[in-house]
C-alpha atoms as a PDB file:
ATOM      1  CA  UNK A   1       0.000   0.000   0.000  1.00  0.00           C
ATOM      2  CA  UNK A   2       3.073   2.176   0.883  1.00  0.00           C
ATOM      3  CA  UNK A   3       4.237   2.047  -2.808  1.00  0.00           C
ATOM      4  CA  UNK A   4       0.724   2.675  -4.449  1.00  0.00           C
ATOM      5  CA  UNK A   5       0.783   5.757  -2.087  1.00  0.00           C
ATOM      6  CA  UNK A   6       3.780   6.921  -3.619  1.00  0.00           C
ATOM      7  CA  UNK A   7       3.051   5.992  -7.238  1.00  0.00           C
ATOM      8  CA  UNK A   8      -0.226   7.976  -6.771  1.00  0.00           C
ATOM      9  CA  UNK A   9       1.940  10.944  -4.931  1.00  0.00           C
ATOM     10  CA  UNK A  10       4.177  10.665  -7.992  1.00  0.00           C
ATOM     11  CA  UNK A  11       2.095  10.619 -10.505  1.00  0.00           C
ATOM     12  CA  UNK A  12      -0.243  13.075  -9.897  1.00  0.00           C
ATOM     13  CA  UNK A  13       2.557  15.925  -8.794  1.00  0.00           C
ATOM     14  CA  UNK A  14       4.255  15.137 -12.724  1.00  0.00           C
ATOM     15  CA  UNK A  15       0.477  15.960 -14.164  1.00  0.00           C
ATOM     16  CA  UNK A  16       0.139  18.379 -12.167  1.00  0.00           C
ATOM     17  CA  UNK A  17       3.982  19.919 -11.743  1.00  0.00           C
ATOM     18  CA  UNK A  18       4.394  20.556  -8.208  1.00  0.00           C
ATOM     19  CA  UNK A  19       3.699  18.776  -4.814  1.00  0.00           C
ATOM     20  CA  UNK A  20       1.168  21.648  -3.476  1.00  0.00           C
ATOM     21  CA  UNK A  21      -1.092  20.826  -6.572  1.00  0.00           C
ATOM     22  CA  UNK A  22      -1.125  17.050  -6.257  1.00  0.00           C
ATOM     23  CA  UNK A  23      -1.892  17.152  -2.561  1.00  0.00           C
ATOM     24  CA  UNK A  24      -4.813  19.112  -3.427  1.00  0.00           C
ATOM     25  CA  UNK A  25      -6.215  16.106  -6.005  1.00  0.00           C
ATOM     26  CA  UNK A  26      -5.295  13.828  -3.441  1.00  0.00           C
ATOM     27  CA  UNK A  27      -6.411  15.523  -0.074  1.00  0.00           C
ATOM     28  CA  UNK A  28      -2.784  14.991   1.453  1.00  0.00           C
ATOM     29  CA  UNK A  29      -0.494  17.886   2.675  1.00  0.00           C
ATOM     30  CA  UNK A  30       2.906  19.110   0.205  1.00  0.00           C
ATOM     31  CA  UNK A  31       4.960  17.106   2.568  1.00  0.00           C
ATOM     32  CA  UNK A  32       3.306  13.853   2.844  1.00  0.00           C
ATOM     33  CA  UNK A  33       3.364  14.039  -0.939  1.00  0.00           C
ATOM     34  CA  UNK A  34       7.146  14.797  -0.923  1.00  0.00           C
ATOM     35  CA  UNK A  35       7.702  12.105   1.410  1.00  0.00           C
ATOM     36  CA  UNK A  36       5.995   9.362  -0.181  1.00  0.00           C
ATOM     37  CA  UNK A  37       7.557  10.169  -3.460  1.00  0.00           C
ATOM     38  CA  UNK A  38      11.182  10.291  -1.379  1.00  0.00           C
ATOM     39  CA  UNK A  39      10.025   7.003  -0.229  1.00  0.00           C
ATOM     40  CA  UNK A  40       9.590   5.755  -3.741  1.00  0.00           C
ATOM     41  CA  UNK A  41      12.327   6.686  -5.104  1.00  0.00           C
ATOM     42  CA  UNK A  42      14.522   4.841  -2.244  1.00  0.00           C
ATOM     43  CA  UNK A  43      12.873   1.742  -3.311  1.00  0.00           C
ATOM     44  CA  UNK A  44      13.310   1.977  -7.007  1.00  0.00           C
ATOM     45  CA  UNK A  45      17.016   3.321  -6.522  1.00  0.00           C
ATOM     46  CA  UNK A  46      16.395   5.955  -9.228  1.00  0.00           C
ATOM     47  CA  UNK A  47      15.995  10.015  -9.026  1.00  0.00           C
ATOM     48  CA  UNK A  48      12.057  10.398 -10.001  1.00  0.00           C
ATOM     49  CA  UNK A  49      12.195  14.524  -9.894  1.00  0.00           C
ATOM     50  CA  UNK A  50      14.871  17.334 -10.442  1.00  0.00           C
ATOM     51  CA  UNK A  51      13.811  19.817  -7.564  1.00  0.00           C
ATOM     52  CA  UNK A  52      14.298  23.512  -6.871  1.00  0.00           C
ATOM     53  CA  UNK A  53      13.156  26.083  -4.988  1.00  0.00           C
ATOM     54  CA  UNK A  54      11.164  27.368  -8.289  1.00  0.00           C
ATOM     55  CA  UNK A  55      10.839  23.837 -10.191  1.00  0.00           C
ATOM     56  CA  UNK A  56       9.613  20.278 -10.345  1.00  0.00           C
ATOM     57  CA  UNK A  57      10.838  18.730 -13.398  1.00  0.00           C
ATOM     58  CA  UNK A  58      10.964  14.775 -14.140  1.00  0.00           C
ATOM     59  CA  UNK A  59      14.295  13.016 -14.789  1.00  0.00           C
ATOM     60  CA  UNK A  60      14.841  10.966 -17.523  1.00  0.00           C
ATOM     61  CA  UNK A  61      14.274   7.948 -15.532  1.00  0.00           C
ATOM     62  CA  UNK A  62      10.880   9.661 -14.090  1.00  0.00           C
ATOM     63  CA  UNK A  63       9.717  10.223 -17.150  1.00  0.00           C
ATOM     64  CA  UNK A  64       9.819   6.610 -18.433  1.00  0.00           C
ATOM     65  CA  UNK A  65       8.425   5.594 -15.021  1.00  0.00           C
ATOM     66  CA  UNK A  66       5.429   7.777 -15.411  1.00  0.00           C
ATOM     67  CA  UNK A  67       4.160   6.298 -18.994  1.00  0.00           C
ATOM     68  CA  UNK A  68       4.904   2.785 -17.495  1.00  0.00           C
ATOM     69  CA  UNK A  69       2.751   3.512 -14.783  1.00  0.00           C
ATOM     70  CA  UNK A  70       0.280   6.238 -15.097  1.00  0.00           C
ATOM     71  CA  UNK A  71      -2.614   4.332 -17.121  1.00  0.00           C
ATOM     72  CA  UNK A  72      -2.333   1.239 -15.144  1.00  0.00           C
ATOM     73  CA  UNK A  73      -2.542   3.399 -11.579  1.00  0.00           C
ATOM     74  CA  UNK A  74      -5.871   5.296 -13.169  1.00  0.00           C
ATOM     75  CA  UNK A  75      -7.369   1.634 -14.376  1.00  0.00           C
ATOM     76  CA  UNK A  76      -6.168   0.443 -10.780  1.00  0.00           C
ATOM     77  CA  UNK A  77      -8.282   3.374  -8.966  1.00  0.00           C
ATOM     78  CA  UNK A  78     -11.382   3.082 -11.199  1.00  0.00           C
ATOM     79  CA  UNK A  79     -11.495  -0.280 -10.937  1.00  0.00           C
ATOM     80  CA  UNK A  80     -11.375  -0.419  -7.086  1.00  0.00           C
ATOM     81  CA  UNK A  81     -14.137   2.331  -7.152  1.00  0.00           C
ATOM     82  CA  UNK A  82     -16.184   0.875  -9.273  1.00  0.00           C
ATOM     83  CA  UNK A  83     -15.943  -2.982  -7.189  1.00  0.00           C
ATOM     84  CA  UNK A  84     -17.458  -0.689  -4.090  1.00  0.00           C
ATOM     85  CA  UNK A  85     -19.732   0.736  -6.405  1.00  0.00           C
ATOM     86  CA  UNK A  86     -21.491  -2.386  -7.355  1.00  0.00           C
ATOM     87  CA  UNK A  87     -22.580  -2.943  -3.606  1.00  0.00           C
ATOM     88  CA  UNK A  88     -22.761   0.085  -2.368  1.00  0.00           C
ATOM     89  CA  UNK A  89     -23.642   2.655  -5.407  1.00  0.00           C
ATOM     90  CA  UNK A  90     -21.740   5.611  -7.094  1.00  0.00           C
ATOM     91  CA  UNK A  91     -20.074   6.971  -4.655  1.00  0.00           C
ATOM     92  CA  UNK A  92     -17.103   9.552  -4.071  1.00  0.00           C
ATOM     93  CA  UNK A  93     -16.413  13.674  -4.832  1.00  0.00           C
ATOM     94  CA  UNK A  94     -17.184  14.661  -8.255  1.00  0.00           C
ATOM     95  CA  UNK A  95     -15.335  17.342  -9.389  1.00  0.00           C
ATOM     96  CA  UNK A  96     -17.008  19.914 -12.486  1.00  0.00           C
ATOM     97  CA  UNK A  97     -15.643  22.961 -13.910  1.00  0.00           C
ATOM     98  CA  UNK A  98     -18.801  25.141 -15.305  1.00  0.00           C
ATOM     99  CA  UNK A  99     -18.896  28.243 -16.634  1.00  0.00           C
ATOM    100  CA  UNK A 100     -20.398  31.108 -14.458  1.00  0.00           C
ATOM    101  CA  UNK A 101     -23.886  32.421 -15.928  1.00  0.00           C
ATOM    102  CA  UNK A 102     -24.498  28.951 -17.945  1.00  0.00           C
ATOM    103  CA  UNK A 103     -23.926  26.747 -14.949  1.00  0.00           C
ATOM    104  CA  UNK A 104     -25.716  28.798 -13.042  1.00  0.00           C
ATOM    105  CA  UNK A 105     -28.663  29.023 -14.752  1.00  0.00           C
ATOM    106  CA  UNK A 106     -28.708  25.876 -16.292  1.00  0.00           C
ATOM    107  CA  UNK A 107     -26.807  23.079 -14.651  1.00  0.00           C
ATOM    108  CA  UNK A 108     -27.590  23.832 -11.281  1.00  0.00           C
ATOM    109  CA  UNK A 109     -31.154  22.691 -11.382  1.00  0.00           C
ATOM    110  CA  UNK A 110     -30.162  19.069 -12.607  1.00  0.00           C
ATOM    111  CA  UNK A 111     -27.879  18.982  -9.229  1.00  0.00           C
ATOM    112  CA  UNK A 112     -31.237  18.290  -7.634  1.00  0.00           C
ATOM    113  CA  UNK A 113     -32.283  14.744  -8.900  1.00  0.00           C
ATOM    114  CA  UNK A 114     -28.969  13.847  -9.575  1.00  0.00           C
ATOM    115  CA  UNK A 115     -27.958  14.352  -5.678  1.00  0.00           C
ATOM    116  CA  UNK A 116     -31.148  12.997  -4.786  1.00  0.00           C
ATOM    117  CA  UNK A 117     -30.724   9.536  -7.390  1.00  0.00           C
ATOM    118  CA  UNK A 118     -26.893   9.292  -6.149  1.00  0.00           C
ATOM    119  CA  UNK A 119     -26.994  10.253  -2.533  1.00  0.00           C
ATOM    120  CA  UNK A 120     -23.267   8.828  -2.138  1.00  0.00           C
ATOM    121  CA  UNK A 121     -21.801  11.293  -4.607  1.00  0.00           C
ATOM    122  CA  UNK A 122     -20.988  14.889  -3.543  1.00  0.00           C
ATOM    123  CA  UNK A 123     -20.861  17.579  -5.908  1.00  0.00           C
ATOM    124  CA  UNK A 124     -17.261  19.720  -5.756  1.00  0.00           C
ATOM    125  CA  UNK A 125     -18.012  22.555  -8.548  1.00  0.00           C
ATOM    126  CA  UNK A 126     -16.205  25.256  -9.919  1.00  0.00           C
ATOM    127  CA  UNK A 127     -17.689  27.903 -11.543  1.00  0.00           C
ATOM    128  CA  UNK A 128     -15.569  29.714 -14.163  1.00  0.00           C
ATOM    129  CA  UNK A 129     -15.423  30.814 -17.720  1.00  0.00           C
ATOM    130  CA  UNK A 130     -12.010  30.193 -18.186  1.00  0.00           C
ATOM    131  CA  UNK A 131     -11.065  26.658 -19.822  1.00  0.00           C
ATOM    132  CA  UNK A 132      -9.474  24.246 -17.060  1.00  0.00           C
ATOM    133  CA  UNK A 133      -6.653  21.612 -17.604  1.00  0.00           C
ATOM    134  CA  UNK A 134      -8.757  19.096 -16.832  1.00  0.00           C
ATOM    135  CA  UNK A 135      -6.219  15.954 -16.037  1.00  0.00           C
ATOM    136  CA  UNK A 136      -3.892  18.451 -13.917  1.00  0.00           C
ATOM    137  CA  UNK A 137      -6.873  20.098 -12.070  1.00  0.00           C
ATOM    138  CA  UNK A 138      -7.973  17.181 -11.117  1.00  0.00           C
ATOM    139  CA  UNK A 139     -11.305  17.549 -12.349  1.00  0.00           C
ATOM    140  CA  UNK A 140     -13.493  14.459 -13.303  1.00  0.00           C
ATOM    141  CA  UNK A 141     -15.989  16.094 -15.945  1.00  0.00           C
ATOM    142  CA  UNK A 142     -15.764  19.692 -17.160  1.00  0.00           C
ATOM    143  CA  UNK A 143     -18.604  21.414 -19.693  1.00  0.00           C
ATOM    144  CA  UNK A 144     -18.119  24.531 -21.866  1.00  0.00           C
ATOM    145  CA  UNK A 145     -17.050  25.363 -25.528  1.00  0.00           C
ATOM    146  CA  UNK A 146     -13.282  26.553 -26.492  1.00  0.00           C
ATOM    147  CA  UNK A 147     -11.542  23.989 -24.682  1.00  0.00           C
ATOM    148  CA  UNK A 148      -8.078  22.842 -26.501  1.00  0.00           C
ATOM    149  CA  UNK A 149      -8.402  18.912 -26.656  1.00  0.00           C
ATOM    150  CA  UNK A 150      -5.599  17.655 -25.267  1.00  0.00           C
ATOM    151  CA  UNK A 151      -4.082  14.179 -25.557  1.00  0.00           C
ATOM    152  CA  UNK A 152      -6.133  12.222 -22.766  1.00  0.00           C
ATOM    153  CA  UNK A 153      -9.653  13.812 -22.904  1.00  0.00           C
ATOM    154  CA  UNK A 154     -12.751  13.396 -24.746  1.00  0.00           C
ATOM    155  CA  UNK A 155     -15.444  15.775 -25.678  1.00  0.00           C
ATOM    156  CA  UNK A 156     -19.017  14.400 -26.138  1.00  0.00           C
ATOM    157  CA  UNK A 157     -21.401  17.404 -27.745  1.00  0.00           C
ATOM    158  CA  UNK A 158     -23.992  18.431 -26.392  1.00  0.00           C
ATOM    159  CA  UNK A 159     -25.243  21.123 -27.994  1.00  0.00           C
ATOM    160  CA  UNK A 160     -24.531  24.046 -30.900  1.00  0.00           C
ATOM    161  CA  UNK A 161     -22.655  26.820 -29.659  1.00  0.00           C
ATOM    162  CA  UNK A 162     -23.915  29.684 -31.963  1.00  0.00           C
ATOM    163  CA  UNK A 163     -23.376  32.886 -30.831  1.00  0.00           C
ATOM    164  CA  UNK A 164     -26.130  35.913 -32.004  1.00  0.00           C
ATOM    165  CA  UNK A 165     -26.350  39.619 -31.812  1.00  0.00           C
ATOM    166  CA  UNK A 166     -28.504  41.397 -28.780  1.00  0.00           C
ATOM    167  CA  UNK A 167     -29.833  44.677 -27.811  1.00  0.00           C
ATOM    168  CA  UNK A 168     -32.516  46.740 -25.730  1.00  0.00           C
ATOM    169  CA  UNK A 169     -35.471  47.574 -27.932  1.00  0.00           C
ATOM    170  CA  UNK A 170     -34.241  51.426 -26.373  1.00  0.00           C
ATOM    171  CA  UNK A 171     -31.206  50.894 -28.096  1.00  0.00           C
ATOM    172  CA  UNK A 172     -32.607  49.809 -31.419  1.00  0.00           C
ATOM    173  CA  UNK A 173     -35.113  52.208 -31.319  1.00  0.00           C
ATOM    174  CA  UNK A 174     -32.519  55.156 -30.577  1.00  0.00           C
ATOM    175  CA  UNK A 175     -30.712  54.829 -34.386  1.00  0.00           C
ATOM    176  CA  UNK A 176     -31.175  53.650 -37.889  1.00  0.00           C
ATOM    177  CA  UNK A 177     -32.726  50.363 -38.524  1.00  0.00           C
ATOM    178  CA  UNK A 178     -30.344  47.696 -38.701  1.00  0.00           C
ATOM    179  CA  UNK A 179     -31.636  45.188 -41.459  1.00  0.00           C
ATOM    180  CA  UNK A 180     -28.227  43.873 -42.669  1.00  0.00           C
ATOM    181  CA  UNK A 181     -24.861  43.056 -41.204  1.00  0.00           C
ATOM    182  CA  UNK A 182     -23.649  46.372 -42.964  1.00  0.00           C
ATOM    183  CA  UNK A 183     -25.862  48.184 -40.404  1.00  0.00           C
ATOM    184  CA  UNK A 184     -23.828  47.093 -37.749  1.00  0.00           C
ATOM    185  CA  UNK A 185     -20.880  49.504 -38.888  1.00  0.00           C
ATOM    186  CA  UNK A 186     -20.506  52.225 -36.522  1.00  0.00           C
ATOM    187  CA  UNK A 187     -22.480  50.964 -33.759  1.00  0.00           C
ATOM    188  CA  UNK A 188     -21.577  50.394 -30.147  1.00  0.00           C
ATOM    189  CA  UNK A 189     -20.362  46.866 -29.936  1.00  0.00           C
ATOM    190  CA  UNK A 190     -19.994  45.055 -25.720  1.00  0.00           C
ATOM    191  CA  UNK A 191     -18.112  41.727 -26.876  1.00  0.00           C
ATOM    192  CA  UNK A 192     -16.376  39.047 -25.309  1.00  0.00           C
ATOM    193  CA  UNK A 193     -12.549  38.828 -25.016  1.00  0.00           C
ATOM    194  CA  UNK A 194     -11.476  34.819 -25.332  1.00  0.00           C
ATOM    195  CA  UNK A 195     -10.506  33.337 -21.599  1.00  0.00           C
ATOM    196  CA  UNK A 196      -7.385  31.986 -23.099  1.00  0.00           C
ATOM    197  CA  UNK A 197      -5.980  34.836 -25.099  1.00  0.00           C
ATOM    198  CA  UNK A 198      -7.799  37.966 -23.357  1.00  0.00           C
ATOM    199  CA  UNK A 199      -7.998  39.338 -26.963  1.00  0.00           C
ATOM    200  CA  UNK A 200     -11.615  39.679 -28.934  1.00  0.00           C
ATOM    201  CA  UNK A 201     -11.976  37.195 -31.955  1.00  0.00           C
ATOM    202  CA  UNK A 202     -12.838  38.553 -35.299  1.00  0.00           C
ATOM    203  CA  UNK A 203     -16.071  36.589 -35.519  1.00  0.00           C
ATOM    204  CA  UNK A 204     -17.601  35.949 -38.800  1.00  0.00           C
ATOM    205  CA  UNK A 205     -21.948  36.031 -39.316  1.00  0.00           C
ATOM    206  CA  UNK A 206     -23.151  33.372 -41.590  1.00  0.00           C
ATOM    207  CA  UNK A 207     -27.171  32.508 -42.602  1.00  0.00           C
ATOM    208  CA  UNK A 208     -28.747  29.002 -43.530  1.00  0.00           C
ATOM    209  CA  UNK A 209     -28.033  29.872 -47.220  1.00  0.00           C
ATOM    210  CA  UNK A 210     -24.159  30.291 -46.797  1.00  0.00           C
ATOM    211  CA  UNK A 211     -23.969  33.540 -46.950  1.00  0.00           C
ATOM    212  CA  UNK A 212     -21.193  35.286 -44.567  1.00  0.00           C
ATOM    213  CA  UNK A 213     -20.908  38.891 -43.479  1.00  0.00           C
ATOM    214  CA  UNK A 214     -17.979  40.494 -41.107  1.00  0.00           C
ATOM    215  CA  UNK A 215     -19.386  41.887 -37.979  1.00  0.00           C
ATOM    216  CA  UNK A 216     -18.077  45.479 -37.822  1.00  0.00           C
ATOM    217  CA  UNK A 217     -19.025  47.410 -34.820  1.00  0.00           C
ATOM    218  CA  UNK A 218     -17.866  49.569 -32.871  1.00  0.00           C
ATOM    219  CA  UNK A 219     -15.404  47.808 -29.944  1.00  0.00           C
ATOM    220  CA  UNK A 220     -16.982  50.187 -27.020  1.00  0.00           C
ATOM    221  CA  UNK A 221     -17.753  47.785 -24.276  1.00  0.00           C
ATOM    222  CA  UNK A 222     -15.023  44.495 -23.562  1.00  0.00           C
ATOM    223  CA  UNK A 223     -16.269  42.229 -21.333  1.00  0.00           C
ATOM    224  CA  UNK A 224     -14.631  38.787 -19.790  1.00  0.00           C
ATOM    225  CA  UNK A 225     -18.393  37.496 -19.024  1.00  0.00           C
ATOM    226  CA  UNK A 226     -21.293  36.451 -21.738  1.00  0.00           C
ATOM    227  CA  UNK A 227     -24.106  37.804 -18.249  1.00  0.00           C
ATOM    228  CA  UNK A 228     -22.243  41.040 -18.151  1.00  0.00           C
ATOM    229  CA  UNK A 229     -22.851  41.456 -21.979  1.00  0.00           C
ATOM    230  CA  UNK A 230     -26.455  40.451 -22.095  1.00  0.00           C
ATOM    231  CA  UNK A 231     -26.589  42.877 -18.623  1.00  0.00           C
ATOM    232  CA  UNK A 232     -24.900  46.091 -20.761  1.00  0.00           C
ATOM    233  CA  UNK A 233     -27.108  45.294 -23.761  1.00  0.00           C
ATOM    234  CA  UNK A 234     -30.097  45.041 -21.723  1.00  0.00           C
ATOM    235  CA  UNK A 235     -28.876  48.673 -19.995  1.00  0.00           C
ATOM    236  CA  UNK A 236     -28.759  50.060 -23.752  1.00  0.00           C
ATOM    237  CA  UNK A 237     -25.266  50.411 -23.527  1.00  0.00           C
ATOM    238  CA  UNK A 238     -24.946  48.723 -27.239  1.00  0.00           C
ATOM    239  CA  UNK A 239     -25.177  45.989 -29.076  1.00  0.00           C
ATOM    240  CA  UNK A 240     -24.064  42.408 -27.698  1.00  0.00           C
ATOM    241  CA  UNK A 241     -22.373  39.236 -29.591  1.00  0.00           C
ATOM    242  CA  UNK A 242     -22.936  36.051 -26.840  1.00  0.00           C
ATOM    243  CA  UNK A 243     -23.653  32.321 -26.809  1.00  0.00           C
ATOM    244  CA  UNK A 244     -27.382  31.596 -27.605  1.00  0.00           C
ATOM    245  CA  UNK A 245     -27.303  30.112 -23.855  1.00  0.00           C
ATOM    246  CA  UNK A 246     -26.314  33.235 -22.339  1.00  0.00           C
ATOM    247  CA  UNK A 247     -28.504  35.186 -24.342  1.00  0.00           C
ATOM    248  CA  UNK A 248     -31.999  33.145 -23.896  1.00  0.00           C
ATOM    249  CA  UNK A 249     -32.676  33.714 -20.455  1.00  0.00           C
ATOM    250  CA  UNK A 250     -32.483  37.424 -20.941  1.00  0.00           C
ATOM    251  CA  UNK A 251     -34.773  37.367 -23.998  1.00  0.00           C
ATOM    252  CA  UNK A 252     -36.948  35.370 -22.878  1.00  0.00           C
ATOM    253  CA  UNK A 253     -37.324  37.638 -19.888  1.00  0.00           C
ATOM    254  CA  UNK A 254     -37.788  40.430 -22.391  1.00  0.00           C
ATOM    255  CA  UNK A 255     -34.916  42.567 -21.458  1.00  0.00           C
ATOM    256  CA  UNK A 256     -33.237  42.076 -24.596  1.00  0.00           C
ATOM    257  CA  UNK A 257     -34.180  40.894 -28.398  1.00  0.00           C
ATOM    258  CA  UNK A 258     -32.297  39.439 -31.426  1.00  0.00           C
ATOM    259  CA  UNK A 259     -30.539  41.925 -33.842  1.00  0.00           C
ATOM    260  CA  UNK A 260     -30.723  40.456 -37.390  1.00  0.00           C
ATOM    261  CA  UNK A 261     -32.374  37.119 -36.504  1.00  0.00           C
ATOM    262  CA  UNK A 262     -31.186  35.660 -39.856  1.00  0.00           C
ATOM    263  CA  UNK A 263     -27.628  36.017 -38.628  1.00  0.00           C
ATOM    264  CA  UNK A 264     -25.399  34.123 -36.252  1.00  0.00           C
ATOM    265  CA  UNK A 265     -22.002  33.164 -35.320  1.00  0.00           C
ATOM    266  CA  UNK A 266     -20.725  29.551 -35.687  1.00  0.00           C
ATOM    267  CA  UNK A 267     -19.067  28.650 -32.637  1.00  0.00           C
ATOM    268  CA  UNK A 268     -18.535  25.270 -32.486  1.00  0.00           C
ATOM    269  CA  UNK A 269     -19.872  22.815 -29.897  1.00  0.00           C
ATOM    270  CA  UNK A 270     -21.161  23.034 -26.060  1.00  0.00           C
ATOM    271  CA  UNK A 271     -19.567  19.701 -24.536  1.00  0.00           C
ATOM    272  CA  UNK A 272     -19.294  17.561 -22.039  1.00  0.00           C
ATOM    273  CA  UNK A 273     -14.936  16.815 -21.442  1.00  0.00           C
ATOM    274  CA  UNK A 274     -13.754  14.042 -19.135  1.00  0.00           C
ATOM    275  CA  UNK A 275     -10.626  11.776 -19.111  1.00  0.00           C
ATOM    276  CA  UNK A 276     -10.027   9.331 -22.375  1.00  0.00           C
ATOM    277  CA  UNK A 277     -10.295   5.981 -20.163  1.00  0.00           C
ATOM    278  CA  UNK A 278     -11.398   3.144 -20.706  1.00  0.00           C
ATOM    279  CA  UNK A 279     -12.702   2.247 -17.532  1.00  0.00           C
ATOM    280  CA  UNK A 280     -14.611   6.073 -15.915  1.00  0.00           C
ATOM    281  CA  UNK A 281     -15.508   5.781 -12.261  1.00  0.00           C
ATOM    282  CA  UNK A 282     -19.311   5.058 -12.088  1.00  0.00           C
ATOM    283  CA  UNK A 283     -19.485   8.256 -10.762  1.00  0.00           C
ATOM    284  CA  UNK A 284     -18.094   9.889 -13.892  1.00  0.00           C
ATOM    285  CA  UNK A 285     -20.221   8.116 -15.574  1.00  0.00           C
ATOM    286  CA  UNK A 286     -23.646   8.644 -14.274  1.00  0.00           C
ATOM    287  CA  UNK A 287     -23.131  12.231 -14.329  1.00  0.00           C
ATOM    288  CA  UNK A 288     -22.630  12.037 -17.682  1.00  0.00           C
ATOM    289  CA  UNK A 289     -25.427  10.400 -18.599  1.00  0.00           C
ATOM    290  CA  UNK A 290     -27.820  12.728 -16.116  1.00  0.00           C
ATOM    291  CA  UNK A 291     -26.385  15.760 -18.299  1.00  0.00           C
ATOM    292  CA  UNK A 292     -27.155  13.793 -21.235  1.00  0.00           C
ATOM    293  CA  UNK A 293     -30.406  12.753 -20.493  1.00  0.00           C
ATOM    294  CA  UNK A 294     -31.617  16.434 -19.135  1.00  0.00           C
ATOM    295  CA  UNK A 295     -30.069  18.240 -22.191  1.00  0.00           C
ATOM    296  CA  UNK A 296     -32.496  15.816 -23.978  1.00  0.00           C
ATOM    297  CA  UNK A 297     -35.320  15.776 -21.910  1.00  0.00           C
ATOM    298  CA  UNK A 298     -35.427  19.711 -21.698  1.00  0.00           C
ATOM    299  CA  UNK A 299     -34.326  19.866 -25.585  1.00  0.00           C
ATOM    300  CA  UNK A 300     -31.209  22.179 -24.918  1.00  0.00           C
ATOM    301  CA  UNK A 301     -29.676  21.597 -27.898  1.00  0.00           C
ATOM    302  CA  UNK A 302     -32.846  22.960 -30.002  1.00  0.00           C
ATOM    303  CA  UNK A 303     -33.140  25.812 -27.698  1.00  0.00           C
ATOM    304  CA  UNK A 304     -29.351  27.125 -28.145  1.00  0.00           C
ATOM    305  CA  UNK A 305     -29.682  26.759 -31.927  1.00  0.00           C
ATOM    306  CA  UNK A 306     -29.464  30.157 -33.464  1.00  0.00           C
ATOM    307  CA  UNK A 307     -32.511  29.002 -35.402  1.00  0.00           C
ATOM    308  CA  UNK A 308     -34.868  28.446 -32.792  1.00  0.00           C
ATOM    309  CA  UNK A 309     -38.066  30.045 -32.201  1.00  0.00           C
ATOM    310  CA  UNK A 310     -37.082  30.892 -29.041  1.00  0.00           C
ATOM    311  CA  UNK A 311     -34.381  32.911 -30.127  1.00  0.00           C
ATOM    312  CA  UNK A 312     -36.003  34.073 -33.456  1.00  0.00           C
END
């Protein structure tokens, strides 16, 4: 047991590059980590880790440890979670990255049932529009569009990402009519800057016949946050380019509506990311089929298309 304790110490601190972040995956303190690694490396006879004050870098030697071992100490760990799970049901801390307004508003309420058909899980969520690392964070599931798909993890889509144009009826009714995306020239723009680059994407409209148009307004308003935009737009402060998800709640609430309905942003997919295994943890796994099944039941992936009566 001694040795799986350090393999686990060891592995997770090379995903994650330091001891302070895999004693956080693993609920240990940076020193037992550092100890049961010490430990492991006395029994192998080999130098696992270069350390310094600043860095934690494998050795050669680690690093040929660490693709011996790494897959077989994940299967190891499912497997053993999943054995208790036949007798005693999913059980253990699931950890989800959302992001803010959209987890919020939307995955929040299927906490409920879930919690209440899985009483053994309990739900360890963090809330943020930036993309997460998702092996080195330690996270089991994460959901949001953007996310660089690294070696390791799968995405399962859920749901269209289009983005669309909003403003306050005040807004629209305080200039010319804006009928095409040539309108748009001039105009005071609140977009979104990308989490990973802080920059704003130059974002291209397309319609169902193919057509594509350049969206040219004004940069007035930046905003980090999709509910900030739809809050500015809805505020008349201009005219705002968000996920259909962001957007919905506030139309439907009437505080904002579409600008050129015909139009919309192709932004890829809104998915569900978790770890490439083979074997998930049954916990893993019946989360993913509750988001599943409620995106279906409550026909999410109609109701973010840009198409969508709804959002017409």
């Amino acid at each position: 047991m001694d040795t799986l304790n350090g393999i686990a110490c060891f592995v997770r601190s090379a995903e994650a590059g330091s001891f302070a972040a895999a004693a956080r995956v693993l609920g240990l303190t940076p020193a037992a980590v550092g100890k049961n690694i010490a430990r492991l490396e006395t029994e192998l006879g080999v130098r696992l880790f270069q350390r310094t004050t600043r860095r934690l870098s494998l050795t050669e030697a680690g690093e040929a440890f660490r693709q011996d071992v790494q897959g077989s100490l994940d299967q190891l760990n499912h497997a053993m979670a999943n054995a208790r799970a036949r007798t005693t049901g999913p059980a253990g801390e699931l950890r989800a990255a959302l992001p803010n307004a959209f987890g919020r508003e939307y995955i929040v309420p299927m906490l409920e049932t879930f919690l209440t058909s899985f009483p053994s899980i309990r739900a360890d969520w963090r809330f943020d529009n930036r993309p997460v690392d998702l092996i080195a964070d330690g996270f089991d599931v994460a959901i949001g569009g953007g996310f660089d798909l690294r070696p390791g993890v799968v995405a399962r889509a859920l749901a269209p990402a289009h983005r669309i144009l909003v403003a306050s009826q005040g807004f629209l009714d305080g200039g010319p009519a804006i009928a095409t995306p040539a309108d748009l020239a001039g105009r005071s723009g609140i977009l979104i800057r990308s989490p990973q680059t802080g920059r704003v994407r130059d974002w291209v409209l397309s319609n169902r016949y193919g057509a594509e148009a350049a969206i040219e307004l004004d940069r007035r308003v930046l905003f980090d946050d999709p509910d900030a935009a739809c809050h500015a737009a809805a505020l008349g402060m201009g005219i705002a380019l968000v996920a259909v998800q962001s957007a919905l709640p506030w139309i439907e609430r009437g505080r904002v509506k579409r600008v050129l309905p015909d139009w919309w942003v192709e932004g890829g997919n809104l998915s569900l990311y978790y770890p490439a295994q083979t074997l998930l943890p049954q916990k893993t796994r019946v989360f993913i089929d509750h988001i599943v099944e409620s995106f279906r039941a409550q026909d999410l992936a109609g109701r973010f298309n840009a198409l969508h009566p709804a959002v017409l």
